[in-house]
Protein backbone atom coordinates (compact mmCIF):
# COMPACT_ATOMS: atom_id res chain seq x y z
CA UNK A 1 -15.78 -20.77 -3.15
CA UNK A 2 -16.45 -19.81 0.30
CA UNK A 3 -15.02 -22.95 1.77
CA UNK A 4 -11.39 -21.59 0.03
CA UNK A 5 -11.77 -17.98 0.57
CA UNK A 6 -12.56 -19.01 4.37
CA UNK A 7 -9.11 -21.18 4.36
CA UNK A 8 -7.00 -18.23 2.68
CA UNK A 9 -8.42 -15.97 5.82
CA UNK A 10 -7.89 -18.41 8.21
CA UNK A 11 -4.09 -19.25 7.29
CA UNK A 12 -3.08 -15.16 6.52
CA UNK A 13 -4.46 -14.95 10.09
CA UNK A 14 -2.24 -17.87 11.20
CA UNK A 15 0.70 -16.88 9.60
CA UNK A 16 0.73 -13.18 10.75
CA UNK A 17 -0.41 -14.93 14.46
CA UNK A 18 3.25 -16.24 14.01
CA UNK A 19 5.26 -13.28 11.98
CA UNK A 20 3.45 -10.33 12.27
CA UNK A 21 5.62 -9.01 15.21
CA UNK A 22 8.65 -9.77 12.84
CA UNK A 23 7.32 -7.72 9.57
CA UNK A 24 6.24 -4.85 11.84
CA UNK A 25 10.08 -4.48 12.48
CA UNK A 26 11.71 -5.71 9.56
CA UNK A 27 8.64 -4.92 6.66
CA UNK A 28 6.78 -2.36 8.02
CA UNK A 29 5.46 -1.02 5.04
CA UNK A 30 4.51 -4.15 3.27
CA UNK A 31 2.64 -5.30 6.54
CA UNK A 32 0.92 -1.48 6.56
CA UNK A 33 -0.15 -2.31 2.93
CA UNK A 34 -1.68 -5.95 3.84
CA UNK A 35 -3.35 -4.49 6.81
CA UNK A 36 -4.93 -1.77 5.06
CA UNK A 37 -6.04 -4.60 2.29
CA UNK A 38 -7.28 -6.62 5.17
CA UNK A 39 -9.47 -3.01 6.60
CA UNK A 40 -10.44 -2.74 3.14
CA UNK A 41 -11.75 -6.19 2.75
CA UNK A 42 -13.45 -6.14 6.23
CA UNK A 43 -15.41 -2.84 5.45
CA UNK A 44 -16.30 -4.19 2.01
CA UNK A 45 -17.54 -7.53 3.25
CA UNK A 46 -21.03 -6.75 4.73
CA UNK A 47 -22.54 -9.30 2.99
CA UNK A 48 -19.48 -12.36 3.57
CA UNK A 49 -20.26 -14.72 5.75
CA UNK A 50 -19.84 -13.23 9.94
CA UNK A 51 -16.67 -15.94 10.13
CA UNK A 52 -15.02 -14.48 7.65
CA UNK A 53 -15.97 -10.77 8.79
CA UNK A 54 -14.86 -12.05 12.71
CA UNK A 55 -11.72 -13.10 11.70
CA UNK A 56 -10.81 -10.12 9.46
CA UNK A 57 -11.78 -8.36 12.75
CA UNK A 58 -9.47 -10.35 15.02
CA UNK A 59 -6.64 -9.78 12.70
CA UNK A 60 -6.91 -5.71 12.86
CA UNK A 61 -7.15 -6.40 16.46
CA UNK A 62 -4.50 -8.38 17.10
CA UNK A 63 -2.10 -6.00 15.12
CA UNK A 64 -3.59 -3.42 16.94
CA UNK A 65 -2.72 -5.22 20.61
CA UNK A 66 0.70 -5.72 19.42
CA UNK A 67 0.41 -9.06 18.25
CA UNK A 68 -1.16 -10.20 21.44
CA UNK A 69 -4.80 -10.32 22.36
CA UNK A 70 -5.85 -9.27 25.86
CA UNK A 71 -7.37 -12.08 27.48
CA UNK A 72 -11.06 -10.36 27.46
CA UNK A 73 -10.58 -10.15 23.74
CA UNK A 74 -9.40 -13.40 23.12
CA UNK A 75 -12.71 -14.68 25.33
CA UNK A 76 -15.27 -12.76 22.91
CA UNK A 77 -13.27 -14.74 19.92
CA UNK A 78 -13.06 -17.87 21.77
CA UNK A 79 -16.07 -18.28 23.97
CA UNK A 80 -15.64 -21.62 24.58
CA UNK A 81 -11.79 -20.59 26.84
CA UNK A 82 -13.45 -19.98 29.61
């Protein structure tokens, strides 16, 4: 069950990666709603497992940064970049 929970996080974070400057414009109130589901879900999952808690995090962040991560940011996520 993790395994699948971990793959729907990882894809909505792909997927708004490619969109979510898009729905901001065109849906901005149905990307509010997922966003405050995803806030939701990250405050409510102290006990998930820290990947899916990191990349709940990334996704409020990357909103947040308009869609684009400053490179500092994208570092702590990626340590391997540098």
């Amino acid at each position: 069950i993790f395994f699948l929970f971990f793959l729907q996080i990882e894809c909505l974070f792909f997927d708004l990666t490619c969109i979510g400057q898009d729905m901001e414009l065109q849906l901005p109130q149905q990307l509010e709603l997922l966003l405050s589901l995803v806030r939701d879900a990250f405050l409510n999952a102290s006990d998930a497992a820290p990947a899916i808690r990191r990349t709940l995090l990334q996704l409020i962040e990357l909103q947040a940064s308009h869609w684009q991560l400053p490179g500092n940011t994208v570092l702590y996520y990626y340590p391997s970049a540098k």
